[in-house]
C-alpha atoms as a PDB file:
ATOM      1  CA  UNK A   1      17.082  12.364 -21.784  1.00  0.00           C
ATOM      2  CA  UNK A   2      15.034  15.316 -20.847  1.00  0.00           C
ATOM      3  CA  UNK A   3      16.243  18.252 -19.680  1.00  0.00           C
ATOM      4  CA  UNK A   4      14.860  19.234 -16.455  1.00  0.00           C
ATOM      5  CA  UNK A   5      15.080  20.980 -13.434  1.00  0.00           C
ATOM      6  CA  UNK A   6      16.541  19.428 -10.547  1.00  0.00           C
ATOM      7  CA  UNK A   7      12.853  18.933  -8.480  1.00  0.00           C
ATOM      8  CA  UNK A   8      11.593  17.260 -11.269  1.00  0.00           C
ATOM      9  CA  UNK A   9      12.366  13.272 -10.265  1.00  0.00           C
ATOM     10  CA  UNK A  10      10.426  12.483 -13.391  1.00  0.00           C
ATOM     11  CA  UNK A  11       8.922  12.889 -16.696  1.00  0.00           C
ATOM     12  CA  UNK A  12       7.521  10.141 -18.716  1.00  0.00           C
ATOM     13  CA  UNK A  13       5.109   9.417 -21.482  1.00  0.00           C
ATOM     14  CA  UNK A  14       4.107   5.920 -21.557  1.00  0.00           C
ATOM     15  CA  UNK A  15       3.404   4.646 -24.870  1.00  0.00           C
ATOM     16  CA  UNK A  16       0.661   1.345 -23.480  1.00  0.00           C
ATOM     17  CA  UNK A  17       2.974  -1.393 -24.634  1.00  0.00           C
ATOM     18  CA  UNK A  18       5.358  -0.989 -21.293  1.00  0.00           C
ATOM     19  CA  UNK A  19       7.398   1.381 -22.708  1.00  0.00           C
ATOM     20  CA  UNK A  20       7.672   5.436 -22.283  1.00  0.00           C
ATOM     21  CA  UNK A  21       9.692   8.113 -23.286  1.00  0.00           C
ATOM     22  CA  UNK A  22      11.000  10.681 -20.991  1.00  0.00           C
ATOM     23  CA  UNK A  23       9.753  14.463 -21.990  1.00  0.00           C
ATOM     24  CA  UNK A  24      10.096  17.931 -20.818  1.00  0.00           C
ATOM     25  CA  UNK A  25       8.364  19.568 -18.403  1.00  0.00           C
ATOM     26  CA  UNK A  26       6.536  22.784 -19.885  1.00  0.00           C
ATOM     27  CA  UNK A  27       4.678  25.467 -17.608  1.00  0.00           C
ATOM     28  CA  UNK A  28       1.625  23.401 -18.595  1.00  0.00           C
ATOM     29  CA  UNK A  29       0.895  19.640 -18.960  1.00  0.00           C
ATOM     30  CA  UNK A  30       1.066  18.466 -22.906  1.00  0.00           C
ATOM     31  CA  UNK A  31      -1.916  17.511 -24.156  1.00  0.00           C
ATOM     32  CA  UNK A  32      -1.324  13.598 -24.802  1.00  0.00           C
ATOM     33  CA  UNK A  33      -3.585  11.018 -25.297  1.00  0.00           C
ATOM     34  CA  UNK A  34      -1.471   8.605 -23.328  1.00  0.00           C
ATOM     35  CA  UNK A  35      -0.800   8.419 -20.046  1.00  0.00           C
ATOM     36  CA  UNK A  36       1.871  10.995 -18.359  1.00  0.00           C
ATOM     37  CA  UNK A  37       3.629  10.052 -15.351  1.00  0.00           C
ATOM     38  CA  UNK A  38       5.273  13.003 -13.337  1.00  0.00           C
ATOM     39  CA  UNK A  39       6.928  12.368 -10.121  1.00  0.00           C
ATOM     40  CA  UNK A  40       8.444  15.733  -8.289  1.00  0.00           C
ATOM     41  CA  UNK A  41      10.698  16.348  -5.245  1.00  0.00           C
ATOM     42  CA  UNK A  42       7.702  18.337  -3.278  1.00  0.00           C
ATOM     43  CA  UNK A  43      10.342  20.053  -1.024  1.00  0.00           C
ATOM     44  CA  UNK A  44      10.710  22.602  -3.724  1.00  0.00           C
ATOM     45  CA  UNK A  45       8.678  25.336  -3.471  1.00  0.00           C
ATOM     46  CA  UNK A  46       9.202  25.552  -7.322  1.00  0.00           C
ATOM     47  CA  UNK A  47       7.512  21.759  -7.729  1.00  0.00           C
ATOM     48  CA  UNK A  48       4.539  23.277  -5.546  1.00  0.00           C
ATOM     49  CA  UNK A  49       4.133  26.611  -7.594  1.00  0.00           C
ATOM     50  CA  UNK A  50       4.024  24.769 -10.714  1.00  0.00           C
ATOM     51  CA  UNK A  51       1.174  22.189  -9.310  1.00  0.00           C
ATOM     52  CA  UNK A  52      -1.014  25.039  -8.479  1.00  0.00           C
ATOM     53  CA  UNK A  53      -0.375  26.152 -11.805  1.00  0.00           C
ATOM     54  CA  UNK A  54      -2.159  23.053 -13.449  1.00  0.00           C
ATOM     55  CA  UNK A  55      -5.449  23.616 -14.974  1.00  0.00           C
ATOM     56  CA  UNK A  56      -5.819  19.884 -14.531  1.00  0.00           C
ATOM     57  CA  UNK A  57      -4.660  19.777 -11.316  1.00  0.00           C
ATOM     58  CA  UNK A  58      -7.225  21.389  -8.653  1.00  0.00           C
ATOM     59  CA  UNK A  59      -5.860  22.975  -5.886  1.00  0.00           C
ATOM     60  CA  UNK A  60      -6.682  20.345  -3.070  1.00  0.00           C
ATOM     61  CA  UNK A  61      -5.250  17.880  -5.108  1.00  0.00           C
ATOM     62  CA  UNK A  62      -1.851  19.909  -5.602  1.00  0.00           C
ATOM     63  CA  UNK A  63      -2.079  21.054  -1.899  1.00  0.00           C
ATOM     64  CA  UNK A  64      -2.393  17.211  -0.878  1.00  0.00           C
ATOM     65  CA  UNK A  65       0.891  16.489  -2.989  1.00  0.00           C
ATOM     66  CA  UNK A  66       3.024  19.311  -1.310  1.00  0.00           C
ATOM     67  CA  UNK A  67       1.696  18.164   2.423  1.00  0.00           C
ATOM     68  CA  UNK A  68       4.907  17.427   4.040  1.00  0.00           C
ATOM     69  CA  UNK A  69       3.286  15.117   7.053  1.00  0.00           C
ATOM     70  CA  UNK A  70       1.716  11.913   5.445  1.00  0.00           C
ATOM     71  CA  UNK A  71      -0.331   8.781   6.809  1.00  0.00           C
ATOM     72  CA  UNK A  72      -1.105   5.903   4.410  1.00  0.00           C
ATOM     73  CA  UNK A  73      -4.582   6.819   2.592  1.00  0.00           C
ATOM     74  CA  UNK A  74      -6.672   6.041  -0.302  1.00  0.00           C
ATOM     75  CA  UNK A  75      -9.077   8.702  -1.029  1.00  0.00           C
ATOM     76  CA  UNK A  76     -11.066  10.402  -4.377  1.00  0.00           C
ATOM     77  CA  UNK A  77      -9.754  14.239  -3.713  1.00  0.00           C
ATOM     78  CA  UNK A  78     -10.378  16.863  -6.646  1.00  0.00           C
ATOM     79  CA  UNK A  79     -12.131  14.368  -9.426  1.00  0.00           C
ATOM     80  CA  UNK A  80      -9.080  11.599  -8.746  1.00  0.00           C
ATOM     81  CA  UNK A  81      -8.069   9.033  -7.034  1.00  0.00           C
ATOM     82  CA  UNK A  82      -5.059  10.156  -3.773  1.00  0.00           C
ATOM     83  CA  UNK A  83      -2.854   8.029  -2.688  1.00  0.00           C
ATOM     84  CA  UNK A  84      -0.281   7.829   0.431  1.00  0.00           C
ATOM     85  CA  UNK A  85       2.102   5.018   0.700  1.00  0.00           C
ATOM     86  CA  UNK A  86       5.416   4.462   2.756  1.00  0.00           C
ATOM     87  CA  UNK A  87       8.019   1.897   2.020  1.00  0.00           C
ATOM     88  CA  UNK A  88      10.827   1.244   3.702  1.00  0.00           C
ATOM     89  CA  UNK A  89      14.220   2.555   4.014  1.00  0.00           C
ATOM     90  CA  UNK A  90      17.015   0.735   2.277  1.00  0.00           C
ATOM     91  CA  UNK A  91      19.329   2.928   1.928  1.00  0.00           C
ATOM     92  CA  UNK A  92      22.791   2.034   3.478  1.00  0.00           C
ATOM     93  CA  UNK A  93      23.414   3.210   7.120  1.00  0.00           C
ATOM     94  CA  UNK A  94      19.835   3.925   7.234  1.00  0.00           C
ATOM     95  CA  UNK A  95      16.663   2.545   9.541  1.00  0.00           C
ATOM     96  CA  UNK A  96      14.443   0.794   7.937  1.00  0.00           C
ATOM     97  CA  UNK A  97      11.658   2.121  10.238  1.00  0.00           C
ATOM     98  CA  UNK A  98      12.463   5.633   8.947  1.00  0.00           C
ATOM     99  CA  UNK A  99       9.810   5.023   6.105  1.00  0.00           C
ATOM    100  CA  UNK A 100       9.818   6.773   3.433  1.00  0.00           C
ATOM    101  CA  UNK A 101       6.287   8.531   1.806  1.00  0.00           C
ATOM    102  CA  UNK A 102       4.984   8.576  -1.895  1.00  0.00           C
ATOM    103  CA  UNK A 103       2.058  10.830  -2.607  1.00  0.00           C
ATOM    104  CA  UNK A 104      -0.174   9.885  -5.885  1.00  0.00           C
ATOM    105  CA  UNK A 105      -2.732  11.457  -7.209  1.00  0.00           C
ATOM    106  CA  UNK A 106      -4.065   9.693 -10.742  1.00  0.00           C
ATOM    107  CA  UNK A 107      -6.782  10.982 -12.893  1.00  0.00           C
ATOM    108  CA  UNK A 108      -7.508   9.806 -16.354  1.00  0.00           C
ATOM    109  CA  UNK A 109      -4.528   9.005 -18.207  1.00  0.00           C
ATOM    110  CA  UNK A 110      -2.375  11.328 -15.785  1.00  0.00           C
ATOM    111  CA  UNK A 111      -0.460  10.339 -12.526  1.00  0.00           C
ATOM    112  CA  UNK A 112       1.488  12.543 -10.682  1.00  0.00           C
ATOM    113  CA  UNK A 113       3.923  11.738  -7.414  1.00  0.00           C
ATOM    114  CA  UNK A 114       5.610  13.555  -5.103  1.00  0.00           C
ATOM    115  CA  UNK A 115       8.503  12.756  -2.681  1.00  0.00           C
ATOM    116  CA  UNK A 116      11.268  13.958  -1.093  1.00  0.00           C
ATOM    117  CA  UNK A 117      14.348  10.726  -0.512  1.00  0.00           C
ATOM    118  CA  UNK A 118      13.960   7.968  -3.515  1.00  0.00           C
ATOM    119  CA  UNK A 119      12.113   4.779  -3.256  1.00  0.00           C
ATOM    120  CA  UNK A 120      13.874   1.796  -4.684  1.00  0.00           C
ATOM    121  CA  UNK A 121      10.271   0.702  -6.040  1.00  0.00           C
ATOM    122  CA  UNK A 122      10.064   3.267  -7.939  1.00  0.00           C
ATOM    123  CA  UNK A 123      13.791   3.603  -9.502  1.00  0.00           C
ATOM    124  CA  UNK A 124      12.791   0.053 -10.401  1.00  0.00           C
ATOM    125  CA  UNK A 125       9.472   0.758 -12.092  1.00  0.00           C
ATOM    126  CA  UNK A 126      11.380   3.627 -13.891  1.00  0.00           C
ATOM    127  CA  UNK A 127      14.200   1.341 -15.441  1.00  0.00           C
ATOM    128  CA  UNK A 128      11.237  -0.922 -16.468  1.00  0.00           C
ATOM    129  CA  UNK A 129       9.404   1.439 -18.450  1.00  0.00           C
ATOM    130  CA  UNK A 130      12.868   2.701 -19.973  1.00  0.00           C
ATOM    131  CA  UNK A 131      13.279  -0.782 -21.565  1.00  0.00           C
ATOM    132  CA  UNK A 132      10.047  -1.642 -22.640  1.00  0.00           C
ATOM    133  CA  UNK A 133       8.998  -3.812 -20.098  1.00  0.00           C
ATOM    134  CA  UNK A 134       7.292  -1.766 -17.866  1.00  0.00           C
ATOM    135  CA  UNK A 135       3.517  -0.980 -16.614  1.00  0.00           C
ATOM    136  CA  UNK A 136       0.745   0.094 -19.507  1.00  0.00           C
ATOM    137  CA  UNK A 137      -1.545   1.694 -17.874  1.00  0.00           C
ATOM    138  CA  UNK A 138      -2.094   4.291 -14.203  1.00  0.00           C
ATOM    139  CA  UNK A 139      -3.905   1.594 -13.053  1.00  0.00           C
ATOM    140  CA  UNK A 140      -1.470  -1.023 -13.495  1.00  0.00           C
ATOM    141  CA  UNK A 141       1.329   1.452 -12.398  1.00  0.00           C
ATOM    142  CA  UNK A 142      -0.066   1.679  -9.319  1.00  0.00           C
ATOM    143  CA  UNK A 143      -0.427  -1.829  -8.595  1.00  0.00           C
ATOM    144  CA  UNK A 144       3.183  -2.254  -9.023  1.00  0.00           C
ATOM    145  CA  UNK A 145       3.708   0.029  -7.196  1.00  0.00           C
ATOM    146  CA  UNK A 146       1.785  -1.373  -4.112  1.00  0.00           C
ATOM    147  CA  UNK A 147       3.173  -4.800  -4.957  1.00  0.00           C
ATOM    148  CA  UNK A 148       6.946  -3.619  -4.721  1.00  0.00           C
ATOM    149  CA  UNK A 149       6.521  -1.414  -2.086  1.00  0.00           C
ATOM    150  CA  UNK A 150       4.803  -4.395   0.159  1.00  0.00           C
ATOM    151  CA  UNK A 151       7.535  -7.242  -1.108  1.00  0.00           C
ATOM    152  CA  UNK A 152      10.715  -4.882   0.078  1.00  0.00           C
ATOM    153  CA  UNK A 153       8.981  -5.219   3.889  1.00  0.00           C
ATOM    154  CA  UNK A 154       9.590  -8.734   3.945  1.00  0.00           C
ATOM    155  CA  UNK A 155      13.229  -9.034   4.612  1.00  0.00           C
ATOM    156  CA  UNK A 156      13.030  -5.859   7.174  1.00  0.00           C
ATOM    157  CA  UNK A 157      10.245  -7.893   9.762  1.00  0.00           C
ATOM    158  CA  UNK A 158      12.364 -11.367   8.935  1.00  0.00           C
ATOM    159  CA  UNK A 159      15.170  -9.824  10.165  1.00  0.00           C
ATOM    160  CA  UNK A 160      13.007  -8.253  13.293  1.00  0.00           C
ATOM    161  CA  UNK A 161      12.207 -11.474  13.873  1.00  0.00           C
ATOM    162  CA  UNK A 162      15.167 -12.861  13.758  1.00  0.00           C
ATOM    163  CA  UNK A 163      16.792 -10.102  16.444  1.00  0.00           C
ATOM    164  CA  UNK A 164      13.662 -11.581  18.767  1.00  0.00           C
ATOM    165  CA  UNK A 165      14.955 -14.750  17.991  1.00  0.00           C
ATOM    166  CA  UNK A 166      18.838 -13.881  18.815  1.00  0.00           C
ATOM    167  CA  UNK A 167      17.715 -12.445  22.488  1.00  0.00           C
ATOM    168  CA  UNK A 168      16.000 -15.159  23.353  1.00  0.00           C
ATOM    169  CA  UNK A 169      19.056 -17.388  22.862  1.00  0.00           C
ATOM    170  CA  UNK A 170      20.900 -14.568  24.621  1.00  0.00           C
ATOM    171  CA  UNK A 171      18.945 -14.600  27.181  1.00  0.00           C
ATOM    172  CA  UNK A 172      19.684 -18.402  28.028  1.00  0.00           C
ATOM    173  CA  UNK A 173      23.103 -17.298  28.368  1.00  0.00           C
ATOM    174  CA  UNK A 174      23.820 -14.260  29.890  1.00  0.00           C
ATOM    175  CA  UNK A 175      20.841 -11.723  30.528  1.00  0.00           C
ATOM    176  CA  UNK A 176      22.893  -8.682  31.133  1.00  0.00           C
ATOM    177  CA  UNK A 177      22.488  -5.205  30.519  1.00  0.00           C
ATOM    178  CA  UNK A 178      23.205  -5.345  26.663  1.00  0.00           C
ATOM    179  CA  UNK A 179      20.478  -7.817  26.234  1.00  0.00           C
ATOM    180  CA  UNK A 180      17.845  -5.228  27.603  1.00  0.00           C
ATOM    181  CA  UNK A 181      18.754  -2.533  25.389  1.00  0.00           C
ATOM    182  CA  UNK A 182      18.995  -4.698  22.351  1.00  0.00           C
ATOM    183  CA  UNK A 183      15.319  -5.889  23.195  1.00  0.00           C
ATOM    184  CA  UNK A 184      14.062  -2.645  23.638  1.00  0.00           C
ATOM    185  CA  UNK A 185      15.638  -1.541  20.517  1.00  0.00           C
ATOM    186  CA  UNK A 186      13.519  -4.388  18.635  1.00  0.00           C
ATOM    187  CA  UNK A 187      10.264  -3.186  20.622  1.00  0.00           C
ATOM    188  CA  UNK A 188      10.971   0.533  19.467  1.00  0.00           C
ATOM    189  CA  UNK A 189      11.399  -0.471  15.330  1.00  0.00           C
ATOM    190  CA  UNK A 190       8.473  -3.022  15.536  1.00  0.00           C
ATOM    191  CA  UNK A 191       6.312  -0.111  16.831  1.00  0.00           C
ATOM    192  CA  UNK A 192       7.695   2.285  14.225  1.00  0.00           C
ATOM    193  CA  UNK A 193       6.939   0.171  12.044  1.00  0.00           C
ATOM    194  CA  UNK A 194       3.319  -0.415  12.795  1.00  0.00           C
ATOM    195  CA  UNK A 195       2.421   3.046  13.048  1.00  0.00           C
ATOM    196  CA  UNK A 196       2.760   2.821   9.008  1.00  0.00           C
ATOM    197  CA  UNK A 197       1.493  -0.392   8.263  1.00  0.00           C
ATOM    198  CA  UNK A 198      -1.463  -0.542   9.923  1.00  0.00           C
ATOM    199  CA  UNK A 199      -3.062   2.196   7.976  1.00  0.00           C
ATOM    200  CA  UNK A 200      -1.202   1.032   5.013  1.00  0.00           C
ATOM    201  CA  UNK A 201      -3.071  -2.203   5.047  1.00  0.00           C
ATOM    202  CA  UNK A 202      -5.994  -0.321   5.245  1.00  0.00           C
ATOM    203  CA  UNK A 203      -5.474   2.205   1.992  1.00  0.00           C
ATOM    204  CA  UNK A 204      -5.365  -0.703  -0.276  1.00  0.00           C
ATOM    205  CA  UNK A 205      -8.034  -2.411   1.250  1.00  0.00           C
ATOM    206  CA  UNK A 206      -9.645   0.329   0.195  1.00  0.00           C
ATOM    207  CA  UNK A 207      -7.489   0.413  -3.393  1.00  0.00           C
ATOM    208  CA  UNK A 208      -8.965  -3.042  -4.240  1.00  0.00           C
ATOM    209  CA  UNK A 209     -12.670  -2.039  -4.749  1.00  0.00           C
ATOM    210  CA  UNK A 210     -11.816   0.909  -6.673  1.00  0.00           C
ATOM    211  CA  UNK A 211     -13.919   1.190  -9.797  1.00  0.00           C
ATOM    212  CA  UNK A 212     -10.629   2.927 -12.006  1.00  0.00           C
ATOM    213  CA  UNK A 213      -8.704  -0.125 -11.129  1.00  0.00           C
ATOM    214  CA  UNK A 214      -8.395  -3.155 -13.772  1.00  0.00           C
ATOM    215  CA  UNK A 215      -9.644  -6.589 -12.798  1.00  0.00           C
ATOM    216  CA  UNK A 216      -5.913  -7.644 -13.036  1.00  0.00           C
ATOM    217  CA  UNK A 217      -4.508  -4.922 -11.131  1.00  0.00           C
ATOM    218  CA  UNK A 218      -6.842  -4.555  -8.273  1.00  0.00           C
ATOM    219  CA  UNK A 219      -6.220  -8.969  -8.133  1.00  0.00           C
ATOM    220  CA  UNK A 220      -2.281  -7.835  -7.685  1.00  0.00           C
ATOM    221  CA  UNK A 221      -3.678  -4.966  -4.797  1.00  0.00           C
ATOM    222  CA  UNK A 222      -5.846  -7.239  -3.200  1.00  0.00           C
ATOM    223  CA  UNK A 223      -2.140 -10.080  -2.847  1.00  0.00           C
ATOM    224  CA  UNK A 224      -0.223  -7.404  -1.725  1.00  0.00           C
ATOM    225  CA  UNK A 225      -2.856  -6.740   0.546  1.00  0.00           C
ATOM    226  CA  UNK A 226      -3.037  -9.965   1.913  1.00  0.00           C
ATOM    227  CA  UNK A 227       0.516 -10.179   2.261  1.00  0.00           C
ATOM    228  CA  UNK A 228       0.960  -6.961   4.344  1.00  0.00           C
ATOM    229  CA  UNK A 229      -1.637  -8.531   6.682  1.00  0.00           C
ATOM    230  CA  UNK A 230       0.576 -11.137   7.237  1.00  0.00           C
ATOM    231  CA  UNK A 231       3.676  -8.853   7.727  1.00  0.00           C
ATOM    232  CA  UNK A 232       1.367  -6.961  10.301  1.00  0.00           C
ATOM    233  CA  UNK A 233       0.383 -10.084  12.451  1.00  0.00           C
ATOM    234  CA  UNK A 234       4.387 -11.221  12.149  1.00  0.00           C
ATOM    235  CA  UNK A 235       5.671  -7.908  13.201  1.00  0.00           C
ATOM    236  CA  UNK A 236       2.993  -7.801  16.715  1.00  0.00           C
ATOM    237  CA  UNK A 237       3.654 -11.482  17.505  1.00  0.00           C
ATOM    238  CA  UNK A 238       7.465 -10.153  16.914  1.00  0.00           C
ATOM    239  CA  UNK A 239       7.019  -7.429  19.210  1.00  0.00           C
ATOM    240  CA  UNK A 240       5.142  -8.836  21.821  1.00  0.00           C
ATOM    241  CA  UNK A 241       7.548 -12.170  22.191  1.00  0.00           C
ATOM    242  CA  UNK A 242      10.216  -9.347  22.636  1.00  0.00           C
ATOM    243  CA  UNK A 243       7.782  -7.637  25.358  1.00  0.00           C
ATOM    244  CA  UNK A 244       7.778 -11.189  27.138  1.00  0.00           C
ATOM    245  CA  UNK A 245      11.365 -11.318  26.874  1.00  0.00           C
ATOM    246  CA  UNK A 246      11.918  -8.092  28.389  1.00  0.00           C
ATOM    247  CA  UNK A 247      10.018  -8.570  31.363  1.00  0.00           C
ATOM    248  CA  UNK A 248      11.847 -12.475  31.879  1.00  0.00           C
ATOM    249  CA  UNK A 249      14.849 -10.269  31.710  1.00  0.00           C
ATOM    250  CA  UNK A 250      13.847  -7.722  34.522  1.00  0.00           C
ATOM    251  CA  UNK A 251      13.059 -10.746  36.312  1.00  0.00           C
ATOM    252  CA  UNK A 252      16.147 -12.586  36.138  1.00  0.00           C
ATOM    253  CA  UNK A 253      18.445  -9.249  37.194  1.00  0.00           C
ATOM    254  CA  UNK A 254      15.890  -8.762  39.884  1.00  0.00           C
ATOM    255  CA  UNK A 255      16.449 -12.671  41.349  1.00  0.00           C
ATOM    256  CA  UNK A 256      20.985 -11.599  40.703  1.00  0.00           C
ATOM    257  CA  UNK A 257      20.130  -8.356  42.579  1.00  0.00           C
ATOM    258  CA  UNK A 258      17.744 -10.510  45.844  1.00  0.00           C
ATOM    259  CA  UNK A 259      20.633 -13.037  46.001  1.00  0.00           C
ATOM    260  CA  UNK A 260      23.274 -10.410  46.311  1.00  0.00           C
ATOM    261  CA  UNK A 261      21.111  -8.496  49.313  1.00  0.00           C
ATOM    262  CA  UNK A 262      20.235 -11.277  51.057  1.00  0.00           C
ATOM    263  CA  UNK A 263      24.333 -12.211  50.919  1.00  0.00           C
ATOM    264  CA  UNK A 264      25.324  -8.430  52.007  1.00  0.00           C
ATOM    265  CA  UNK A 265      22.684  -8.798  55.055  1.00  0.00           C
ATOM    266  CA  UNK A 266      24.570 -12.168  56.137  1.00  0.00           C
END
């Protein structure tokens, strides 16, 4: 294992076959004819002093690393290829809507990513390429990337769906005050939601006609594409059933509340 500092996440040499080797981190990139993979905590102002350091990194490149405020993008800054992507939050105790951000900025035979909490995609991707069985090239790194990141959404908008479905059989029953808050609760995570995955859906749109992208890799893009689509079109007809829902709600404690007055004026 290498022996790095603490805002280095990671440092690995992949050897093409879907294997790499972890390395240390110099002042300067190694000269390597295979591709390096460097993923930093970009909180530390250490991880951002040594970007701007590169000599193959430009500066707008290592400035767009370190930018702490991120909306999914695809876009060719300093000579390579920038990527923002958010997947979400699986930790325990924690939101799923509270997305986490991965910055990428691949050039040649070089990627390097920034973040601040850990993405379970990429711990995964890690372990891969640790036993031998991981991605060969930037291109195809990326792609997994995209497609893990995309497949870990599933479960979070089933379950959204789900809660829709759980009020509306709640609300055959007893449409009290619990009810509303636990349908405005599902309108406020399937918005939070959206605001990511809307312009995620349109990076890699943009990802799949990239010309640094393998046939095979921008084919795997162009699925998870496809399939955050569908995530997107569950997730609004999730949020506006639970709209609906809300408003039969109102209605029903507005008929309990008529009833009552017109009783208290007997």
């Amino acid at each position: 294992m290498a022996d790095n500092p603490a805002w280095v996440k990671l440092a690995l040499r992949l050897d093409g076959a879907g294997g790499a080797t972890d390395f240390n981190l110099g002042e300067q990139l190694p000269e390597s004819k295979q591709t390096l993979w460097v993923n930093l905590d970009y909180t530390a102002e250490a991880a951002h002093e040594w970007l701007l350091a590169q000599a193959r990194v430009p500066e707008s490149a290592a400035e767009a690393l370190s930018t702490p405020d991120t909306r999914p993008r695809a876009a060719e800054v300093g000579g390579g290829l920038l990527v923002y992507l958010r997947g979400v939050n699986l930790y325990p105790d924690a939101r799923p809507e509270d997305m986490i951000a991965i910055r990428l900025w691949i050039k040649d035979n070089l990627i390097i990513s920034t973040q601040k909490r850990q993405l379970f995609t990429v711990s995964e991707i890690s372990d891969s390429l640790r036993k031998g069985d991981g991605p060969r090239s930037a291109s195809q790194l990326l792609a997994w990337l995209t497609d893990g990141l995309t497949w870990r959404m599933e479960d979070v908008i089933e379950r959204i769906e789900d809660l829709v479905g759980e009020c509306s059989d709640a609300l055959e029953q007893k449409p009290d005050r619990a009810l509303t808050h636990a349908i405005s609760s599902v309108r406020r995570r399937s918005i939070a939601l959206r605001r990511y995955l809307a312009p995620q859906r349109e990076a890699i749109n943009r990802l799949q006609g990239d010309a640094r992208l393998d046939r095979d890799d921008a084919e795997l893009i162009r699925e998870a594409g496809d399939r955050l689509q569908r995530l997107v079109e569950d997730l609004d007809a999730a949020r506006d059933q639970a709209t609906l829902l809300q408003e039969e709600v109102f209605s029903v404690q507005n008929e309990a509340i008529n009833d009552r007055m017109y009783l208290l004026a007997i």
